[in-house]
Protein backbone atom coordinates (compact mmCIF):
# COMPACT_ATOMS: atom_id res chain seq x y z
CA UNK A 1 107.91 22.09 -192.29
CA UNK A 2 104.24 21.59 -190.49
CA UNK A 3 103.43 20.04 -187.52
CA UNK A 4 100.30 17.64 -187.02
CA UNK A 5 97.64 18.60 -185.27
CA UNK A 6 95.26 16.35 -184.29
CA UNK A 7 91.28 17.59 -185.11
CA UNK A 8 89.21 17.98 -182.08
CA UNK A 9 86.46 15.53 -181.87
CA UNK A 10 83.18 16.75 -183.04
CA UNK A 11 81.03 16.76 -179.56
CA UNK A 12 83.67 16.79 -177.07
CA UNK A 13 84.50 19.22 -174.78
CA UNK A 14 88.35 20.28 -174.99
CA UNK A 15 90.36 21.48 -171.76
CA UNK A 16 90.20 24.86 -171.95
CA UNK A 17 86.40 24.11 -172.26
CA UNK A 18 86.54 21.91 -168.97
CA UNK A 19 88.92 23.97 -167.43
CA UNK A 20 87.32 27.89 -168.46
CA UNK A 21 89.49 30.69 -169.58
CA UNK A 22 92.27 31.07 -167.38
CA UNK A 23 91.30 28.60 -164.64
CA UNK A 24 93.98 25.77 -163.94
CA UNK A 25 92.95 22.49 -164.53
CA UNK A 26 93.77 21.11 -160.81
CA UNK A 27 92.35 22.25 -157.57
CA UNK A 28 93.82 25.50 -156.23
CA UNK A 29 94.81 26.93 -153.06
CA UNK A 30 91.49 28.44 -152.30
CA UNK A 31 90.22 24.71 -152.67
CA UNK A 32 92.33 23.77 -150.18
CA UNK A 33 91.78 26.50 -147.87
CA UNK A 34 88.01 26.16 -147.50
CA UNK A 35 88.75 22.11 -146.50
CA UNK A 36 91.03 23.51 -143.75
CA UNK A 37 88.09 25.86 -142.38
CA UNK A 38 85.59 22.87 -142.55
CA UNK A 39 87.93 20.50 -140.76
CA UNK A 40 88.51 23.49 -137.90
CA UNK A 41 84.99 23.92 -137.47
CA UNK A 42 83.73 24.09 -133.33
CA UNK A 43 82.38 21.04 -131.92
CA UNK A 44 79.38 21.13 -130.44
CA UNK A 45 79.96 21.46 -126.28
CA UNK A 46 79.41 18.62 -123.85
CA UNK A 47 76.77 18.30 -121.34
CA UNK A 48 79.55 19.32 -118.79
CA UNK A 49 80.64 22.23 -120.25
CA UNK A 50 77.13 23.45 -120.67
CA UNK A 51 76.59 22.66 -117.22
CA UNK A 52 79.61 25.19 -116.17
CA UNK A 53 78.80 27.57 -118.16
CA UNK A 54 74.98 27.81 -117.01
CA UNK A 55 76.59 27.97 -113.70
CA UNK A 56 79.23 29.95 -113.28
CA UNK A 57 79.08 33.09 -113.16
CA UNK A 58 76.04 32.78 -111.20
CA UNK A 59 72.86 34.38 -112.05
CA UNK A 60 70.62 35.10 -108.86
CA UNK A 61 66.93 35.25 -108.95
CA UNK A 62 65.14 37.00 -106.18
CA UNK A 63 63.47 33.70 -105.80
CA UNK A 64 66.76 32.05 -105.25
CA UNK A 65 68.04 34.38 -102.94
CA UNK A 66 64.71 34.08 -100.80
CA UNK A 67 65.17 30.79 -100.87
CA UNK A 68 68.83 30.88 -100.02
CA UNK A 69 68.10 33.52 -96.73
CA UNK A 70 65.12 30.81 -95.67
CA UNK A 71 67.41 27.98 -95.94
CA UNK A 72 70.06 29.44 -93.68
CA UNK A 73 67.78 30.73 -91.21
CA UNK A 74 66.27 27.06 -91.15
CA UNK A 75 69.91 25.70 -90.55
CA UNK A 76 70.71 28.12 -87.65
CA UNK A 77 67.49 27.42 -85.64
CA UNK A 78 68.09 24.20 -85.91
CA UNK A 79 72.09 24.39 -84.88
CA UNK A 80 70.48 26.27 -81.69
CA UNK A 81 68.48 23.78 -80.86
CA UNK A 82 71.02 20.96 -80.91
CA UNK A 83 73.38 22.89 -78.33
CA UNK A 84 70.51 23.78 -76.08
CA UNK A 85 69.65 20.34 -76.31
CA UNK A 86 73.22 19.08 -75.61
CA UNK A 87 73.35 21.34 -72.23
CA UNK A 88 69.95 20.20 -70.73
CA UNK A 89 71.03 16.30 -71.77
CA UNK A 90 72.18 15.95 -67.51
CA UNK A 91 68.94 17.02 -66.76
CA UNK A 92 67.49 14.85 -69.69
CA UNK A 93 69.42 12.03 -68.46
CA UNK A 94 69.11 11.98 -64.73
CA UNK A 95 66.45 10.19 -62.51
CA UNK A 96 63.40 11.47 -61.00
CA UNK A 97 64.69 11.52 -56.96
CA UNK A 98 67.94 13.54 -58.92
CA UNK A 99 65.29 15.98 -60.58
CA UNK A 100 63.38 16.37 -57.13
CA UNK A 101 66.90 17.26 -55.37
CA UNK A 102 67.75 19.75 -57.70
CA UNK A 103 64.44 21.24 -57.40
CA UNK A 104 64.68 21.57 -53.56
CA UNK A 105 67.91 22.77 -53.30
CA UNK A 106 66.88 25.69 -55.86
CA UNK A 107 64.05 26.04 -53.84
CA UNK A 108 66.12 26.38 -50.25
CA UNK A 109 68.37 29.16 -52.34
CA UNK A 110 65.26 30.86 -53.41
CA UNK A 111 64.08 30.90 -49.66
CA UNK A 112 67.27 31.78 -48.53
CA UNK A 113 67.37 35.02 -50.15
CA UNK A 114 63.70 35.42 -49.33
CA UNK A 115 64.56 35.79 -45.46
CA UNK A 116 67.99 37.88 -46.06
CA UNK A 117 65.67 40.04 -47.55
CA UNK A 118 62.90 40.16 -45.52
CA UNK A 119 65.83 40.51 -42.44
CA UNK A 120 67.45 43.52 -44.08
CA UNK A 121 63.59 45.16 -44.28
CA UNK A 122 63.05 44.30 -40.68
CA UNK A 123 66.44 46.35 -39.60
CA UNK A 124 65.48 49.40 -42.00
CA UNK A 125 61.63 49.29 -40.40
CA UNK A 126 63.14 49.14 -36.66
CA UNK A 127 65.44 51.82 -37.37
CA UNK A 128 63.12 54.40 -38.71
CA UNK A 129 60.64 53.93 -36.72
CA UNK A 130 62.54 53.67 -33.24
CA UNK A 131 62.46 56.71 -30.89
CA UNK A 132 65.82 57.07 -30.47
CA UNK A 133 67.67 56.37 -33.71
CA UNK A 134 71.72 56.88 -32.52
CA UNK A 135 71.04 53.77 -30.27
CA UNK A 136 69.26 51.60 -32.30
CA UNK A 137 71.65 52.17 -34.89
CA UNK A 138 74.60 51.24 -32.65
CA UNK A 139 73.15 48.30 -31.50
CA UNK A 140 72.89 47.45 -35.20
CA UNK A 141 76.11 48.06 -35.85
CA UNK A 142 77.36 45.65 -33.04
CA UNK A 143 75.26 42.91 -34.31
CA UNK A 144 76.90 43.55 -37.83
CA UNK A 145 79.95 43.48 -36.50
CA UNK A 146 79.83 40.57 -34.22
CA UNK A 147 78.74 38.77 -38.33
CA UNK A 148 81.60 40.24 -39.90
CA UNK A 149 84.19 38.73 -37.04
CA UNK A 150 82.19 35.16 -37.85
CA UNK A 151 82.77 35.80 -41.60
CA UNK A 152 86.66 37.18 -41.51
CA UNK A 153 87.38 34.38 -38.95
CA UNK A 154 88.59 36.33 -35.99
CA UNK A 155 86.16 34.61 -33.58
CA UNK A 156 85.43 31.26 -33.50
CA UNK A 157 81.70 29.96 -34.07
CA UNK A 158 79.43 27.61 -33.08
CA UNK A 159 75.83 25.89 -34.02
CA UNK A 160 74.13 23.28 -36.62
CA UNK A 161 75.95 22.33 -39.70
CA UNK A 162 77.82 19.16 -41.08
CA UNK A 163 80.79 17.63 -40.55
CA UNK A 164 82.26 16.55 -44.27
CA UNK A 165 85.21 14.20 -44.19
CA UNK A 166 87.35 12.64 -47.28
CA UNK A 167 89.41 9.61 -47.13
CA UNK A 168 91.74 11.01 -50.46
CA UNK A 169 94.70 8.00 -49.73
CA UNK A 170 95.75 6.59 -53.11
CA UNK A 171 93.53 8.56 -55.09
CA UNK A 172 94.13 11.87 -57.02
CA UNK A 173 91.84 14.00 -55.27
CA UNK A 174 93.58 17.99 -55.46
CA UNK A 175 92.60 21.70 -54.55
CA UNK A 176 90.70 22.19 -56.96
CA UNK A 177 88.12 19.72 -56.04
CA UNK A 178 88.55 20.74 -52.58
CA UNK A 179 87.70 24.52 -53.77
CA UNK A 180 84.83 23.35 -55.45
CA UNK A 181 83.53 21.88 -52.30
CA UNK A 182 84.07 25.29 -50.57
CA UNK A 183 82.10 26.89 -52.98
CA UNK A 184 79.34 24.53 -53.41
CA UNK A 185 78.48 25.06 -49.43
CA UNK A 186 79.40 28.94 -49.62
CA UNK A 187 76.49 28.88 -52.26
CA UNK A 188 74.13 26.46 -50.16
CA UNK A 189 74.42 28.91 -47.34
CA UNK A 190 77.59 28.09 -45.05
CA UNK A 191 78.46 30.88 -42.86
CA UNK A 192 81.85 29.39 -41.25
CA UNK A 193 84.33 26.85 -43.23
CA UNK A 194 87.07 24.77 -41.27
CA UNK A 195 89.58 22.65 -42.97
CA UNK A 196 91.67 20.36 -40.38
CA UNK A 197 93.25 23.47 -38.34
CA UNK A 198 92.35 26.43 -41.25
CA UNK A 199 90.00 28.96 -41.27
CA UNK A 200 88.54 29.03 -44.81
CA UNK A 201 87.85 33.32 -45.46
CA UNK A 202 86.91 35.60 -48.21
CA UNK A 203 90.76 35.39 -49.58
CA UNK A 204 91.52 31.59 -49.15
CA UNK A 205 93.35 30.49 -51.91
CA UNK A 206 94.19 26.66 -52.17
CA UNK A 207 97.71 25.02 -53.81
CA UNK A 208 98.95 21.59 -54.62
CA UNK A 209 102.87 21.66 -53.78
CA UNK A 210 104.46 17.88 -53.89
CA UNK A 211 102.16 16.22 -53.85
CA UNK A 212 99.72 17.69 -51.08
CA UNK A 213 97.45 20.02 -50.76
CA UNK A 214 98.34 23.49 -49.16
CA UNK A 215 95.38 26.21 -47.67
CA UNK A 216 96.70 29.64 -47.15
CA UNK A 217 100.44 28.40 -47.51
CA UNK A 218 99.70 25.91 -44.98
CA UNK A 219 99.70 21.74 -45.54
CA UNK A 220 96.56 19.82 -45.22
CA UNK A 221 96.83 16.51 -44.06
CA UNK A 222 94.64 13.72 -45.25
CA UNK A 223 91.87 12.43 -44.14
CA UNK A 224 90.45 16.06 -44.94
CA UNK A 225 88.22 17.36 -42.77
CA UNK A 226 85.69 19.90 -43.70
CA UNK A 227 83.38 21.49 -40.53
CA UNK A 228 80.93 23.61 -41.93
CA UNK A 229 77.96 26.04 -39.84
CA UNK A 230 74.75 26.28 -41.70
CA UNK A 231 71.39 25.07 -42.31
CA UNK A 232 72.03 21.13 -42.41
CA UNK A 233 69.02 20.09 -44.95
CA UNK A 234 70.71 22.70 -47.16
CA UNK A 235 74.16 21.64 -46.84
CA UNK A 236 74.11 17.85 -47.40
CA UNK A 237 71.75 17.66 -50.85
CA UNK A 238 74.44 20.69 -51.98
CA UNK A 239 77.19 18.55 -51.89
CA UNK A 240 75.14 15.36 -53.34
CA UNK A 241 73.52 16.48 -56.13
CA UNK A 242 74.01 14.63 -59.66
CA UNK A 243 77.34 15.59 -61.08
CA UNK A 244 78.49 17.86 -57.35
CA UNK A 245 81.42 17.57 -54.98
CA UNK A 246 80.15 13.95 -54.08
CA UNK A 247 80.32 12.03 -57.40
CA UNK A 248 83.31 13.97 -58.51
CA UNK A 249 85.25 12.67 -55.52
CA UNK A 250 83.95 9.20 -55.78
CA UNK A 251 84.81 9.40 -59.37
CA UNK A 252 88.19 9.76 -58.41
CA UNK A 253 88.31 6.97 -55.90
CA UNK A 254 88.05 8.84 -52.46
CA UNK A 255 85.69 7.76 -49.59
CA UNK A 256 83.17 10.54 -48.93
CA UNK A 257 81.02 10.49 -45.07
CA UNK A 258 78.83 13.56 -44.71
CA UNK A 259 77.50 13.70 -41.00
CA UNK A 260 74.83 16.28 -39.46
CA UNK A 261 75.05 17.75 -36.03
CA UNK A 262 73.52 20.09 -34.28
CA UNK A 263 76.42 21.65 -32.65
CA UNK A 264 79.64 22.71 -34.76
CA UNK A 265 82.55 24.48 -33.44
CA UNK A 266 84.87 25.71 -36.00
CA UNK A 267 87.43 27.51 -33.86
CA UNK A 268 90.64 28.17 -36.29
CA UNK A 269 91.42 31.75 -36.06
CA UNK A 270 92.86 34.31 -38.32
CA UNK A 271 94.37 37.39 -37.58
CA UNK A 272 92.85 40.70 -38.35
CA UNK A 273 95.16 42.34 -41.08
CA UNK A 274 94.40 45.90 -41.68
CA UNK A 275 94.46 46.23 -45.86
CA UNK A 276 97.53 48.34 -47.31
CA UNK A 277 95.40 50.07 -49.87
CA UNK A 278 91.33 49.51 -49.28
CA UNK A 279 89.65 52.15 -47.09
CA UNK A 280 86.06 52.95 -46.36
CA UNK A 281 84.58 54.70 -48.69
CA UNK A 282 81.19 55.80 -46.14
CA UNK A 283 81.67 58.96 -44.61
């Protein structure tokens, strides 16, 4: 028995001739792999990413960090020159009779000092040069003692100064602003303090209990009145200068009178205590 065959065409290619020797016919699976790498290709990066990645991690310049240093130095003049300007904006702000107060009171300080000085050079001169020394010195030392017994409040005192009084009723005027008085005419050159019947010292301390004030454990009454010894034309513009004892107390609705005399007596005593640890230390 035979079996047919059919004759190839003269011409035409068969499909072992399309295919080659031992190649399949169909796509293989290295076909298919290479479409998988082409399809898993990288995209090309965004303008964001390449933004990210030129900055970060960052690449300094020596230009840049000039630039950087000048930059900061620039923003921490300037930072100092707002707060200095914030702290002279009182100054800034206030009028030119304020401005003139100021400058006299600073003045009467300066001045002040001046003559304590010149005082203290005058005493060392008279002592060196007098003939006998032991008897200048004592009389010295009585004077100085005599100022101390002013100062401590053992003696009372007498001569020009002001008479300061403050109508506090129904306002919220307290120690504190009463301290600050104190020390504003300590500074302007007060040499005796009297608060209704206390002696205002070295170790005043001032407390609000209930309601009132208290000086040295002891109530205050209202009106408060506050007699002062001292140069008057130093005392007064002390207590009124922009943003002082005055306006603070008016700001709290209290009545403020400042009068001038020439003769004060502040004549509230205080015991001498001897201290339980201070001593001398002059031999």
């Amino acid at each position: 028995m035979t079996t047919d065959q059919t004759p190839a065409e003269p011409g035409k290619p068969t499909d072992e001739t399309l295919s080659g020797p031992g190649e399949a016919a169909v796509d293989g699976p290295e076909d298919a792999g290479g479409s998988a790498e082409a399809a898993e290709a990288p995209r090309p990066s965004t303008g964001r990413q390449r933004l990210v990645n030129g900055l970060w991690p960052p690449r300094l310049t020596r230009a840049q960090l000039i630039v950087a240093l000048l930059l900061f130095g620039l923003g921490l003049g300037l930072a100092i020159q707002v707060r200095s300007t914030n702290e002279s904006s009182v100054l800034r702000g206030a009028r030119q009779e304020d401005l003139v107060r100021i400058l006299d009171e600073l003045d009467n300080r300066t001045e002040r000092l001046h003559e304590e000085k010149q005082r203290l050079e005058k005493q060392q001169t008279e002592l060196e040069n007098s003939s006998d020394q032991a008897e200048e010195a004592r009389k010295q030392t009585a004077q100085k003692e005599r100022q101390l017994a002013v100062l401590a409040g053992t003696v009372a005192a007498q001569g020009p100064g002001i008479t300061m009084k403050i109508d506090a009723s129904g306002s919220a005027v307290e120690s504190d602003m009463l301290l600050d008085a104190v020390q504003e005419l300590r500074a302007a050159g007060a040499e005796a303090i009297q608060i209704g019947k206390v002696r205002v010292i070295a170790s005043t301390y001032f407390s609000d209990v209930g309601g009132a004030v208290e000086i040295d454990g002891r109530k205050v009454t209202q009106p408060y009145v506050i007699k002062v010894i001292g140069k008057p034309e130093d005392l007064e513009p002390a207590l009124n200068i922009p943003g002082g004892v005055v306006q603070s107390l008016e700001k709290e609705q209290a009545t403020v009178s400042i009068e001038r005399s020439e003769k004060i007596v502040v004549d509230a005593l205080r015991s001498a205590k001897r201290p339980d640890y201070a001593r001398s230390s002059s031999r």
